[in-house]
PDB file of N, CA and C in Angstrom:
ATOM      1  N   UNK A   1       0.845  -1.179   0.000  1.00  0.00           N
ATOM      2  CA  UNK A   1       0.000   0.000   0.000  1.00  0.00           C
ATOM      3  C   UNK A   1       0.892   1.245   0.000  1.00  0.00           C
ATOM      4  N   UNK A   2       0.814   2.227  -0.885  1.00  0.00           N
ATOM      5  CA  UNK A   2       1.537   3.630  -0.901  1.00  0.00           C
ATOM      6  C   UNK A   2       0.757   4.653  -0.780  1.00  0.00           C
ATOM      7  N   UNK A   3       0.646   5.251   0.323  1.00  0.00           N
ATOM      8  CA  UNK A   3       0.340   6.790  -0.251  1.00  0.00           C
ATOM      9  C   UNK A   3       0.232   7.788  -1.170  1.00  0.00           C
ATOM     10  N   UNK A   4      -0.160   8.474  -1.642  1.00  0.00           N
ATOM     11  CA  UNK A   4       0.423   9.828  -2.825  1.00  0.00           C
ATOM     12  C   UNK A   4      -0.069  10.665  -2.598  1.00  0.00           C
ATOM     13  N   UNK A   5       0.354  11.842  -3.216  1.00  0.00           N
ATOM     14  CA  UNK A   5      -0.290  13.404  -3.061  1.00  0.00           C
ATOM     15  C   UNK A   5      -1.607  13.329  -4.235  1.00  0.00           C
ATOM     16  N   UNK A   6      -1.140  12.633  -5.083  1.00  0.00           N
ATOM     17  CA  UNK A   6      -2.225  12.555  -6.101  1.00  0.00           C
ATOM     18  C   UNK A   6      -2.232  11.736  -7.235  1.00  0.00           C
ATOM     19  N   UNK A   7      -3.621  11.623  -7.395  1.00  0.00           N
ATOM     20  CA  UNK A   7      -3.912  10.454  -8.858  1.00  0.00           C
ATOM     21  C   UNK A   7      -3.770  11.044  -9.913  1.00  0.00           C
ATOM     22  N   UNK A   8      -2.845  10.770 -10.848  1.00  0.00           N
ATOM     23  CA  UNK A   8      -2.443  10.908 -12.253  1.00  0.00           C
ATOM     24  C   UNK A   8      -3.581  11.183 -13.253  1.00  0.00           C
ATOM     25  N   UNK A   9      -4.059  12.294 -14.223  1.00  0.00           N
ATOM     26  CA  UNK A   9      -5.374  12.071 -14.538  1.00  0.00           C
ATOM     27  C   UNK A   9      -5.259  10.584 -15.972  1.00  0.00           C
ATOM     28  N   UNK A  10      -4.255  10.411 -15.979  1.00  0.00           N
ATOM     29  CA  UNK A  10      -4.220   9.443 -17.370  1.00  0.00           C
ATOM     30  C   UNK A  10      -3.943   8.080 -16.570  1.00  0.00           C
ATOM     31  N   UNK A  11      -4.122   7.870 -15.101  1.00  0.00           N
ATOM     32  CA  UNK A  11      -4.211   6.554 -14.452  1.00  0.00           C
ATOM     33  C   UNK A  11      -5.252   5.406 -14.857  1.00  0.00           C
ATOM     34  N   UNK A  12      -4.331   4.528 -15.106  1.00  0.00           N
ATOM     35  CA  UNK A  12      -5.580   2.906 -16.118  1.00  0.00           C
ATOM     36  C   UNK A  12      -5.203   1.960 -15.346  1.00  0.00           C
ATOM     37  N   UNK A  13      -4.748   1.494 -14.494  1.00  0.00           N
ATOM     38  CA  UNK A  13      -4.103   0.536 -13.225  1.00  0.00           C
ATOM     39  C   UNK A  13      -4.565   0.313 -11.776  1.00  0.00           C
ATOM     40  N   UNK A  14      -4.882  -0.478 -11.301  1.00  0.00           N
ATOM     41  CA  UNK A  14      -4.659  -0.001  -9.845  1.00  0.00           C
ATOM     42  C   UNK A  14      -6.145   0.226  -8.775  1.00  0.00           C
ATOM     43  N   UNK A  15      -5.782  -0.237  -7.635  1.00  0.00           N
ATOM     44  CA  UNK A  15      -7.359  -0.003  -6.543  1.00  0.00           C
ATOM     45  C   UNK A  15      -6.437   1.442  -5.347  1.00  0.00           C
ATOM     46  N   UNK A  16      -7.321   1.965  -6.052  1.00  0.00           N
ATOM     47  CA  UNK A  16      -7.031   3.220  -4.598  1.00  0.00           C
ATOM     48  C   UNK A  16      -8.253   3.858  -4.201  1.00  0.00           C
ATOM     49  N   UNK A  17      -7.988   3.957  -2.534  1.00  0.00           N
ATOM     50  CA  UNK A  17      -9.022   4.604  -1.902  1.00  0.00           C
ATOM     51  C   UNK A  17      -8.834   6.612  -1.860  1.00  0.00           C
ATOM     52  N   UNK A  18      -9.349   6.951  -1.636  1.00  0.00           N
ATOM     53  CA  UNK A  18      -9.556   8.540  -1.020  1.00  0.00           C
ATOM     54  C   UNK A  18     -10.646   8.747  -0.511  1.00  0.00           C
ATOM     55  N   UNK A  19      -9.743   9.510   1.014  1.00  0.00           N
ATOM     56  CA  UNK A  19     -10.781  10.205   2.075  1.00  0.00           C
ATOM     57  C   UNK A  19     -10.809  11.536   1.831  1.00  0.00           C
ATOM     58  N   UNK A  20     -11.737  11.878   2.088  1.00  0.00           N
ATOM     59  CA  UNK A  20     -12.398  13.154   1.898  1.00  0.00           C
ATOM     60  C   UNK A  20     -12.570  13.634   2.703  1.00  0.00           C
ATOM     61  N   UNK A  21     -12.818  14.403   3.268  1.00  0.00           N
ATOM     62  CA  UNK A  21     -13.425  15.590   4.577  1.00  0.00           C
ATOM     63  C   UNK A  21     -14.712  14.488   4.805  1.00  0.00           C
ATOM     64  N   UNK A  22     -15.861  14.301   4.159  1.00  0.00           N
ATOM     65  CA  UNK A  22     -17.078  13.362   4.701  1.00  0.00           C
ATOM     66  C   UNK A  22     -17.072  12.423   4.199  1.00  0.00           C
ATOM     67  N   UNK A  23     -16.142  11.535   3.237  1.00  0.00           N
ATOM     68  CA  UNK A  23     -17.034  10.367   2.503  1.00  0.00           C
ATOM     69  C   UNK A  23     -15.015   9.603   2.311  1.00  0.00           C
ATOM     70  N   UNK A  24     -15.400   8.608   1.795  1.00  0.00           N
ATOM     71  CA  UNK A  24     -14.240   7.641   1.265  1.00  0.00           C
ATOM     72  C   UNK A  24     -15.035   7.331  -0.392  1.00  0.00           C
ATOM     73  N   UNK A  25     -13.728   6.896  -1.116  1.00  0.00           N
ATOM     74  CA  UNK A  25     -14.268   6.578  -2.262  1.00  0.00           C
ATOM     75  C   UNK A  25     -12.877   5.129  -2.345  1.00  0.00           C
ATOM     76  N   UNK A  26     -13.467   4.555  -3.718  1.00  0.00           N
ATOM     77  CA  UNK A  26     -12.648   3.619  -3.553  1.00  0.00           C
ATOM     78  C   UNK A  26     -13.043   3.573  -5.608  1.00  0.00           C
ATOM     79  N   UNK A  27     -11.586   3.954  -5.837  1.00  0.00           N
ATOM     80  CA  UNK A  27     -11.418   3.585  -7.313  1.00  0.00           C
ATOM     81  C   UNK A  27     -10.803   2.529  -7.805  1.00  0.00           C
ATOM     82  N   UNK A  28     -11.714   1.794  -9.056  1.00  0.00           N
ATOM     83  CA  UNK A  28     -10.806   0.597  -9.764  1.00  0.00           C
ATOM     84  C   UNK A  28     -10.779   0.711 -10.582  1.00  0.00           C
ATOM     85  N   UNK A  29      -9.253   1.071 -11.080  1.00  0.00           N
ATOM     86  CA  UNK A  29      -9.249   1.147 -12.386  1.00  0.00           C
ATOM     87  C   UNK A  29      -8.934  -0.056 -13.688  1.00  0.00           C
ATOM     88  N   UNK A  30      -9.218  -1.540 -12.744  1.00  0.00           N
ATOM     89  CA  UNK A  30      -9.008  -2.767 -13.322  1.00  0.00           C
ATOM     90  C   UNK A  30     -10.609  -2.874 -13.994  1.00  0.00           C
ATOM     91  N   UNK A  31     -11.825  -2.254 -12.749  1.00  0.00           N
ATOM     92  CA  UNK A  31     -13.357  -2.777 -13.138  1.00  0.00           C
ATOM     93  C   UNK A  31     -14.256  -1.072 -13.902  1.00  0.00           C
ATOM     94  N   UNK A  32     -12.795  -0.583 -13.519  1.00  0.00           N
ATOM     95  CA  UNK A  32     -13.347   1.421 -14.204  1.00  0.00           C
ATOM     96  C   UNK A  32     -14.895   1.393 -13.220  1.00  0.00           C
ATOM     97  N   UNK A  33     -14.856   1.027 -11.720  1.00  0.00           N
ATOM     98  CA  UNK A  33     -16.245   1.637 -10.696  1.00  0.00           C
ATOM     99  C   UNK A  33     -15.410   2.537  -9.882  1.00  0.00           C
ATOM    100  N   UNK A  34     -16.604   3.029  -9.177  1.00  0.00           N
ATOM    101  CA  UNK A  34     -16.370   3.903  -8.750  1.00  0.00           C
ATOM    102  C   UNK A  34     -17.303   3.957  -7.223  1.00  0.00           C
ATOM    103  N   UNK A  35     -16.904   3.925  -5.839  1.00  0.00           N
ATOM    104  CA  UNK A  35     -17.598   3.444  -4.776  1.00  0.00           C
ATOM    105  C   UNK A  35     -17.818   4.813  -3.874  1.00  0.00           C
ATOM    106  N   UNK A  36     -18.692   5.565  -3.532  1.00  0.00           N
ATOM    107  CA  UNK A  36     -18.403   6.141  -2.101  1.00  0.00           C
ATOM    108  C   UNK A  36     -19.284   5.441  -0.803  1.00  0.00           C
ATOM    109  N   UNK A  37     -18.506   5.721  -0.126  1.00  0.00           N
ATOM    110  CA  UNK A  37     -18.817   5.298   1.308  1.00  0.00           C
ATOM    111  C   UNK A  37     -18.910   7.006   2.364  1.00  0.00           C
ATOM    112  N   UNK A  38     -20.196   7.128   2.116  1.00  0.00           N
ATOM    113  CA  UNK A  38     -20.563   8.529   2.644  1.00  0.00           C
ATOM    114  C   UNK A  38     -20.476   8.783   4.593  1.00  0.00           C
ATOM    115  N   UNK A  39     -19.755   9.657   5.013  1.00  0.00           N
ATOM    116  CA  UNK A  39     -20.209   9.338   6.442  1.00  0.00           C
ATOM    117  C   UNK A  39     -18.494   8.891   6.936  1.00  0.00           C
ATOM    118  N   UNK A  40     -17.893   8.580   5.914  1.00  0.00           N
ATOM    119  CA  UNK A  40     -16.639   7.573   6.138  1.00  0.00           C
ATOM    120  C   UNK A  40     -15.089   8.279   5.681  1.00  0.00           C
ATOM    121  N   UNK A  41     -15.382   9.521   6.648  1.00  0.00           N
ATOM    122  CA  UNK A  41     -14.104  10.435   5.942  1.00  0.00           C
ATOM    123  C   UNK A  41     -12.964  11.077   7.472  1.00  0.00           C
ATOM    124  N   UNK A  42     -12.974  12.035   7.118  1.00  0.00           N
ATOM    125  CA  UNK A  42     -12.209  12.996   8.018  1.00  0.00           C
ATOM    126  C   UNK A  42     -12.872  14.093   8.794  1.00  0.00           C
ATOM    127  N   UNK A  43     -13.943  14.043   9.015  1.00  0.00           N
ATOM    128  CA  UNK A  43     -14.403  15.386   9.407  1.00  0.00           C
ATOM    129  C   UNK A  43     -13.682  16.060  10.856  1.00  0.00           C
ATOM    130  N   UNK A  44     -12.684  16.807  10.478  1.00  0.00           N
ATOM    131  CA  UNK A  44     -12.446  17.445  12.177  1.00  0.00           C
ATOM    132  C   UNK A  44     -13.224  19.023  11.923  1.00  0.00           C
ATOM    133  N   UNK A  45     -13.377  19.201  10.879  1.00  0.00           N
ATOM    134  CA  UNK A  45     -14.374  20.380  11.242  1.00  0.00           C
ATOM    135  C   UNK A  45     -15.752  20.653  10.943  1.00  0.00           C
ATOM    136  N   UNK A  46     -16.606  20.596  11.459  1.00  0.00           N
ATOM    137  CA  UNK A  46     -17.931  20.581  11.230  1.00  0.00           C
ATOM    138  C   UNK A  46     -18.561  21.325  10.784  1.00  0.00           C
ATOM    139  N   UNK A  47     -17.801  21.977   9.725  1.00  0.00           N
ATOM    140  CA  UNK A  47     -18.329  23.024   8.752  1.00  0.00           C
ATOM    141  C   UNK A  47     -19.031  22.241   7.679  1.00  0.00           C
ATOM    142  N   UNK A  48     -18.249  20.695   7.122  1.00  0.00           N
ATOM    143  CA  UNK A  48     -18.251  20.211   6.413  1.00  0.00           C
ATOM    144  C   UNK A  48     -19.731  18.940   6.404  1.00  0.00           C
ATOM    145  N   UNK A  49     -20.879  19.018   5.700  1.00  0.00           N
ATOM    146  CA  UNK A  49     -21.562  18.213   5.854  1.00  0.00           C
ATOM    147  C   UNK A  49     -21.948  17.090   4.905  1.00  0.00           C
ATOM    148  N   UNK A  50     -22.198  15.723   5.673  1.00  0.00           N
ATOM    149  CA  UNK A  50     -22.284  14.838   4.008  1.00  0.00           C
ATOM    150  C   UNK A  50     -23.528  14.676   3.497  1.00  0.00           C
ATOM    151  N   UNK A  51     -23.564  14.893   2.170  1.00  0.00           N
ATOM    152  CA  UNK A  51     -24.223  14.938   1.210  1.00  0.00           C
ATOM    153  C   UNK A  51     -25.197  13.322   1.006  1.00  0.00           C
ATOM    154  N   UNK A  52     -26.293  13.203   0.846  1.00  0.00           N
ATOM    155  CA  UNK A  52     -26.566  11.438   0.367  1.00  0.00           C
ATOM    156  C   UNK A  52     -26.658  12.062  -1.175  1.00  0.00           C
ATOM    157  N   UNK A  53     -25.627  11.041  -2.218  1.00  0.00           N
ATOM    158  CA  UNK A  53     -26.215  11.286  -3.371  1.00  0.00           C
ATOM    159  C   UNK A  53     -25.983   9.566  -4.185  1.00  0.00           C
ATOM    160  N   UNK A  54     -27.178   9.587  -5.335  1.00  0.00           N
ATOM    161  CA  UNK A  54     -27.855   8.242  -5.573  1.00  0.00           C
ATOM    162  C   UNK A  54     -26.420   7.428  -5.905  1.00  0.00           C
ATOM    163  N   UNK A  55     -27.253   6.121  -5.774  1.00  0.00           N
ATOM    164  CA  UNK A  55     -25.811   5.218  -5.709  1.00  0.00           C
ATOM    165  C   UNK A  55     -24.612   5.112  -4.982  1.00  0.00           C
ATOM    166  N   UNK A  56     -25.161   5.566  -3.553  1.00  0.00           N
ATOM    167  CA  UNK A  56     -23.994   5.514  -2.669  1.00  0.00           C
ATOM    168  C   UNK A  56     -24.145   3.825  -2.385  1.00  0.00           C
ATOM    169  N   UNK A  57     -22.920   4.036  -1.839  1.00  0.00           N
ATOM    170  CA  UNK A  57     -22.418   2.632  -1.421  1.00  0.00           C
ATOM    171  C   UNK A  57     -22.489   1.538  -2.467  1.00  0.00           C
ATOM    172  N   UNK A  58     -22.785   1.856  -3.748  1.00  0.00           N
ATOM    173  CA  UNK A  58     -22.506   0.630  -4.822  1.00  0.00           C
ATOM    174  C   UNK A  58     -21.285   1.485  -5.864  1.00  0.00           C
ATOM    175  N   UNK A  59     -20.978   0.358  -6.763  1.00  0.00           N
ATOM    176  CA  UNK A  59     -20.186   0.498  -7.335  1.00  0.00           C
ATOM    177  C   UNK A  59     -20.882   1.258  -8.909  1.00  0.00           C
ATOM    178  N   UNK A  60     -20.675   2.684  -9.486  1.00  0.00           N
ATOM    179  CA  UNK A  60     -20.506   2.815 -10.309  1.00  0.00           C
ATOM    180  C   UNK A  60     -19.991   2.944 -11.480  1.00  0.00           C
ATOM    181  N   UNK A  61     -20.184   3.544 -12.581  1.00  0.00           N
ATOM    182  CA  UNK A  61     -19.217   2.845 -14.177  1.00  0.00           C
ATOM    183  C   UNK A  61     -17.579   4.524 -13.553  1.00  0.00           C
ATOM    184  N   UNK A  62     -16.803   3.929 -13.521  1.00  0.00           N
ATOM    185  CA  UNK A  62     -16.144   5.406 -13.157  1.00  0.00           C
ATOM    186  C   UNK A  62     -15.567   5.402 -14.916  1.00  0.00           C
ATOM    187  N   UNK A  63     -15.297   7.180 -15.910  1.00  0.00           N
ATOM    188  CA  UNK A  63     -15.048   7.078 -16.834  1.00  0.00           C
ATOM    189  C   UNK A  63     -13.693   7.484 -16.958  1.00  0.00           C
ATOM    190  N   UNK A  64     -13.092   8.426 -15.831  1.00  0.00           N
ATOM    191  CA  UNK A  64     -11.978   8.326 -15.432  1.00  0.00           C
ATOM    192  C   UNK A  64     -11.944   9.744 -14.962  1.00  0.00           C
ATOM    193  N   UNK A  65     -10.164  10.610 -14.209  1.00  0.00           N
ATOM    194  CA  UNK A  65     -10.315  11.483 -13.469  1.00  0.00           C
ATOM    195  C   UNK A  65      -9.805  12.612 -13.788  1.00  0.00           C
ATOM    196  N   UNK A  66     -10.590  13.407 -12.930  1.00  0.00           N
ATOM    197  CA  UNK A  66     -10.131  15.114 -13.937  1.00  0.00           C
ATOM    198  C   UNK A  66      -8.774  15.326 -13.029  1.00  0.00           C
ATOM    199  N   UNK A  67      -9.492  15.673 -11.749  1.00  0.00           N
ATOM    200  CA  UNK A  67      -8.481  15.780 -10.518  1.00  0.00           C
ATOM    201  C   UNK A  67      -8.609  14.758  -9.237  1.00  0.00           C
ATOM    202  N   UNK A  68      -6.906  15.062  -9.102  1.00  0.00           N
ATOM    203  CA  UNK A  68      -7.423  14.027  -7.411  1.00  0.00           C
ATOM    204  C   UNK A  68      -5.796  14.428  -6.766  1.00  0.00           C
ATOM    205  N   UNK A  69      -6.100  15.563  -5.976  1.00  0.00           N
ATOM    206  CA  UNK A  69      -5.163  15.933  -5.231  1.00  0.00           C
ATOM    207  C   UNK A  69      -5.296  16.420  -3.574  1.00  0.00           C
ATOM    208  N   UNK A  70      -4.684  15.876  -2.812  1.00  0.00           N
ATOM    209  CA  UNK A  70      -4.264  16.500  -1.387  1.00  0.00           C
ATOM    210  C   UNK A  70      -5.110  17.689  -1.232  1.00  0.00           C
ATOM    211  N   UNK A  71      -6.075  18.259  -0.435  1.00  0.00           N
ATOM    212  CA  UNK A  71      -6.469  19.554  -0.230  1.00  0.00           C
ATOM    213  C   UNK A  71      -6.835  20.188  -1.173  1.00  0.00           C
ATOM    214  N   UNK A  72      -7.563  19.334  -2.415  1.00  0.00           N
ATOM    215  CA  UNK A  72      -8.232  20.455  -3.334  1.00  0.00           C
ATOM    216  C   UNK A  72      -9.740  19.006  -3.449  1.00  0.00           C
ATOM    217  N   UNK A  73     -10.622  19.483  -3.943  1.00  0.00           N
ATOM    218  CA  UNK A  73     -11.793  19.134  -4.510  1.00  0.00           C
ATOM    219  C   UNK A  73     -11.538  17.616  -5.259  1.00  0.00           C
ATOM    220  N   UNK A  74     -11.495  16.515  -5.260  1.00  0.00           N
ATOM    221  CA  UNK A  74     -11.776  15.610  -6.461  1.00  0.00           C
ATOM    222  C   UNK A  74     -12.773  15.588  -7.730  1.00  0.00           C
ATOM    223  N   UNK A  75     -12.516  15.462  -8.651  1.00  0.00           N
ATOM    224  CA  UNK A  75     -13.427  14.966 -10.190  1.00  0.00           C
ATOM    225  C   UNK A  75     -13.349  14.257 -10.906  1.00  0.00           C
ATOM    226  N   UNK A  76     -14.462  13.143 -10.572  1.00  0.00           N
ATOM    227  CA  UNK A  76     -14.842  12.032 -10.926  1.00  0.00           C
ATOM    228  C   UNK A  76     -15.429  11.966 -12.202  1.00  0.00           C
ATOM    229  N   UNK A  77     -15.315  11.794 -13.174  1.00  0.00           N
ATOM    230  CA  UNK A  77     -15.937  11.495 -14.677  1.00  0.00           C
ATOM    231  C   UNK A  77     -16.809  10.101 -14.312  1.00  0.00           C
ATOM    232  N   UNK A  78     -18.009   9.974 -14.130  1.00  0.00           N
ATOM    233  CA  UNK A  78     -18.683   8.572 -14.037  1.00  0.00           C
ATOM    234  C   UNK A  78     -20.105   8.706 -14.997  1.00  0.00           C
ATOM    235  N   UNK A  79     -20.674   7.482 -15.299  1.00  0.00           N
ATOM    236  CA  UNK A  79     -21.889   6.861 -16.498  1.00  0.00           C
ATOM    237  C   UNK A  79     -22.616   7.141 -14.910  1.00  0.00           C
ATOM    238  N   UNK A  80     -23.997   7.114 -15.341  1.00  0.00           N
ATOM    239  CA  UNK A  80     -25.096   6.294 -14.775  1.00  0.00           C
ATOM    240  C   UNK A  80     -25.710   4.761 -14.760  1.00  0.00           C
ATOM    241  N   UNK A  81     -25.299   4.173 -13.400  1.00  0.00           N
ATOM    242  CA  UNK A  81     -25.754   2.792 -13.467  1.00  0.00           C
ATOM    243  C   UNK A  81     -26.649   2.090 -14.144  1.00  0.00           C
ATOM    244  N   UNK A  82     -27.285   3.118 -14.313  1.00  0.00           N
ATOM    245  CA  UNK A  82     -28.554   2.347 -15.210  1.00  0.00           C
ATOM    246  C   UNK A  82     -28.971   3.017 -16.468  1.00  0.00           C
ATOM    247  N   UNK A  83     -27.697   3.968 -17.261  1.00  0.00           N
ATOM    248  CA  UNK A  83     -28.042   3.808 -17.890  1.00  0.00           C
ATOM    249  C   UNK A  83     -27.099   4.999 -18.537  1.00  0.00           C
ATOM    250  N   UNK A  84     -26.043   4.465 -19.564  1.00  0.00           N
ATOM    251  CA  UNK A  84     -24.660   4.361 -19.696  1.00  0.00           C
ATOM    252  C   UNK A  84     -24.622   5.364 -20.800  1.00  0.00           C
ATOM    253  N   UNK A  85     -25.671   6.410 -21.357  1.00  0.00           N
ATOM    254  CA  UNK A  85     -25.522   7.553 -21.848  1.00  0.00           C
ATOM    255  C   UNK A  85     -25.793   8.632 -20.893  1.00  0.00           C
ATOM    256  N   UNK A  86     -25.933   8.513 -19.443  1.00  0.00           N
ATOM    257  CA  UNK A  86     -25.714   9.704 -19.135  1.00  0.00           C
ATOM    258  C   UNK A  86     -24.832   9.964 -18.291  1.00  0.00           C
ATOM    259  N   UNK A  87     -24.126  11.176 -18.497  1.00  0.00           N
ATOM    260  CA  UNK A  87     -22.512  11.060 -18.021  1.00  0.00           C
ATOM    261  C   UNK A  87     -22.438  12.373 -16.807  1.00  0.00           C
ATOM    262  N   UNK A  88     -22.178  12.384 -15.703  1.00  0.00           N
ATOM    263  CA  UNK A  88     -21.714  13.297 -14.857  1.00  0.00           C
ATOM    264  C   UNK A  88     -20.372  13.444 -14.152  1.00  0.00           C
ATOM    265  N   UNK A  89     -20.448  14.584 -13.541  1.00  0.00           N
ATOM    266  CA  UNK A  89     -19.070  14.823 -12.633  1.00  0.00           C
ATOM    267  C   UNK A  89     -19.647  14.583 -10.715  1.00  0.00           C
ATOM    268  N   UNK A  90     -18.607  13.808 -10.572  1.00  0.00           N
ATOM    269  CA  UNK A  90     -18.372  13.715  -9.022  1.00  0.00           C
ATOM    270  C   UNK A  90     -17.677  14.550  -8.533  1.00  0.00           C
ATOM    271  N   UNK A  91     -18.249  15.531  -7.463  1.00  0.00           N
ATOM    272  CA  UNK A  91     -17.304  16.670  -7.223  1.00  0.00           C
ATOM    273  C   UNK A  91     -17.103  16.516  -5.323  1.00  0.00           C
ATOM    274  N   UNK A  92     -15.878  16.602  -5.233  1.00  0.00           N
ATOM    275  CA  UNK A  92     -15.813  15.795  -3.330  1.00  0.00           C
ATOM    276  C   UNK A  92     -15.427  16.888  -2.842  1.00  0.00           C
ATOM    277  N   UNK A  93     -15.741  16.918  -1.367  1.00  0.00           N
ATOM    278  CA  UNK A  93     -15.095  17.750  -0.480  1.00  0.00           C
ATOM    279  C   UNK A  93     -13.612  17.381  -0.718  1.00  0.00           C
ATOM    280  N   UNK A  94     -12.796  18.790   0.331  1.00  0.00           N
ATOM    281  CA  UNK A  94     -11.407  18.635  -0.321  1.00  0.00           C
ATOM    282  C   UNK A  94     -10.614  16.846   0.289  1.00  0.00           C
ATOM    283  N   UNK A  95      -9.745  16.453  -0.631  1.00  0.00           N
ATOM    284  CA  UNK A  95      -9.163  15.338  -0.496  1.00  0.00           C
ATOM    285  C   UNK A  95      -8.087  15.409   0.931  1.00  0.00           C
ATOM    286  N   UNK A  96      -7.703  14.463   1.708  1.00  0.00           N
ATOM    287  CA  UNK A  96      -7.343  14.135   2.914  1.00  0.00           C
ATOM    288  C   UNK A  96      -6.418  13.360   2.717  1.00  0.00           C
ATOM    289  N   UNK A  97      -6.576  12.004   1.900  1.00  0.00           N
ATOM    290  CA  UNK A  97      -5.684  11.021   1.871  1.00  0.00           C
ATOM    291  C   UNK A  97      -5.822  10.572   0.520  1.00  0.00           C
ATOM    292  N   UNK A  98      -4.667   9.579   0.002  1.00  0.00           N
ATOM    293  CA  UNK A  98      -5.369   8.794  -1.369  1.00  0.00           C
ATOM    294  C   UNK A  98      -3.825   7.782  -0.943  1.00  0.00           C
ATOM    295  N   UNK A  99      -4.138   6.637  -0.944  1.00  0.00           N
ATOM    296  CA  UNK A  99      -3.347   5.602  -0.914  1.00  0.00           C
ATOM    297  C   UNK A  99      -3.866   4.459  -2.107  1.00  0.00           C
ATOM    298  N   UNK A 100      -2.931   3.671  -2.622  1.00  0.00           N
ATOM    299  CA  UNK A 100      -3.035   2.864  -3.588  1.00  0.00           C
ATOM    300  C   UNK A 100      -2.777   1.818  -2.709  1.00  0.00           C
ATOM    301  N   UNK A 101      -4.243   0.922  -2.790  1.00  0.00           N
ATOM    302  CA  UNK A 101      -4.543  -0.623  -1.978  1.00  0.00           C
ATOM    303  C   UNK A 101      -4.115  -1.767  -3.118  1.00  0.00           C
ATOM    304  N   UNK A 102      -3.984  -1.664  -4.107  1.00  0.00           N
ATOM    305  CA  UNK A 102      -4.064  -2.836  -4.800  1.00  0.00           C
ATOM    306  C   UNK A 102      -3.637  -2.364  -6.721  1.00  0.00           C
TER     307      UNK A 102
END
C-alpha cells in the first residue's frame, strides 16, 4: 500500500481509496467503478456536511479522473448505473488522503 499526493489524470491501473473531509471513495481502475462510502471520511471540522447522493455505497461505471489531489476538490468522470448515456461529474469535499490498496 503507498500513499500519494495525487492520482495521475491518465491513471488505467490499480485499486485506490480517497478520504475526503465526509465520505471515502474507492477507485478501480481494473473494473473502471467507482464506490463512495458517505459518512466515512475525516471530518475534524464541522463546517463540512455529508451529502446522500444516488448510488452511494454501490459500485458505479467510473469514466476516469479530472483531478485528485491532497487539499483540493476531487473529479470524478462517471456513467449512470442504469443507464450508460448519461454522463456526470463527481465533485468531493477537499481530499485528505489517497493511498493505492491494490
Amino acid at each position: 500500500m503507498t500513499r500519494v499526493t495525487h492520482i495521475p489524470p491518465a491513471t488505467s491501473d490499480g485499486v485506490w481509496t480517497v478520504v475526503t473531509h465526509t465520505s471515502t471513495y474507492v477507485l478501480d481502475f481494473e473494473e473502471m467503478t467507482l464506490l463512495r462510502a458517505p459518512g466515512v471520511g475525516r471530518n475534524d471540522d464541522q463546517r463540512w456536511e455529508v451529502s446522500e447522493l444516488r448510488r452511494d455505497s454501490q459500485d458505479i461505471p467510473l469514466l476516469g479522473v479530472k483531478q485528485c489531489t491532497i487539499g483540493e476538490p476531487a473529479q470524478f468522470w462517471v456513467s449512470a448505473a442504469d443507464d450508460p448515456d448519461v454522463r456526470t461529474w463527481r465533485i468531493t469535499t477537499p481530499v485528505v488522503e489517497i493511498e493505492r490498496i491494490g
